[in-house]
Protein backbone atom coordinates (compact mmCIF):
# COMPACT_ATOMS: atom_id res chain seq x y z
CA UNK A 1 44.27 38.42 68.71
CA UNK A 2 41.22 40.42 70.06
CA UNK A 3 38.76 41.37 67.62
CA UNK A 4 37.13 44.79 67.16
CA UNK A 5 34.11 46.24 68.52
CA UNK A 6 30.88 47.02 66.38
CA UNK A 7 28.77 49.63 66.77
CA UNK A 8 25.01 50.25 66.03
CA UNK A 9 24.14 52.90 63.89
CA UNK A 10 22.01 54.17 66.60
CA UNK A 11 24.45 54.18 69.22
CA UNK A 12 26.84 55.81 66.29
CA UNK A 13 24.03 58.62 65.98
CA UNK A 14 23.85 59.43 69.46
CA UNK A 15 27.30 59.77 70.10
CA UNK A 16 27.36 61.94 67.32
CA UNK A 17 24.39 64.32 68.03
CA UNK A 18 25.75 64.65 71.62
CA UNK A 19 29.21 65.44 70.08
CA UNK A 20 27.32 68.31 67.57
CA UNK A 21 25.70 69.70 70.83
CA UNK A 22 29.30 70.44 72.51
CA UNK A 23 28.07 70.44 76.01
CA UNK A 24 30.96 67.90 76.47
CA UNK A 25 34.77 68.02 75.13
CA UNK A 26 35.64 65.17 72.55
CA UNK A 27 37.33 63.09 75.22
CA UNK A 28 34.76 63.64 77.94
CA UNK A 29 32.51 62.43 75.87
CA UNK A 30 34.47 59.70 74.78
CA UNK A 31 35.05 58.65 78.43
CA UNK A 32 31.30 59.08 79.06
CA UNK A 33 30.57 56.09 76.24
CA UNK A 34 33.66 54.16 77.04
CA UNK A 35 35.53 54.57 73.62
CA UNK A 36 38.07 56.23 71.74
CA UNK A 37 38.71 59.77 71.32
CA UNK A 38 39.03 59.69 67.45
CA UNK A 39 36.60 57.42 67.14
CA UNK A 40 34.03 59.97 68.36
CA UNK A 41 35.40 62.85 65.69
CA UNK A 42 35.52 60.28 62.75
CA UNK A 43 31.70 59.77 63.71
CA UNK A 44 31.10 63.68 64.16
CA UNK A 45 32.64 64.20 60.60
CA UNK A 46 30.65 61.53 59.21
């Protein structure tokens, strides 16, 4: 059994402020920082 990732709170915020800038689709961006599409929106929303 594999255990899940943690994330900073700053990486969390970046993600999240490049996400609110839109210069990148959802999934680009969630290929650019190597994690999961709805990961990226759950952070967005948050």
């Amino acid at each position: 059994m594999t255990k899940r990732k943690r994330y900073t709170s700053e990486f969390k915020a970046k993600v999240a402020l490049e996400a609110t800038r839109e210069e990148l689709t959802t999934t680009g961006l969630a290929k650019k920082c190597d994690i999961h599409p709805t990961i990226t929106s759950g952070w967005n929303k948050a």
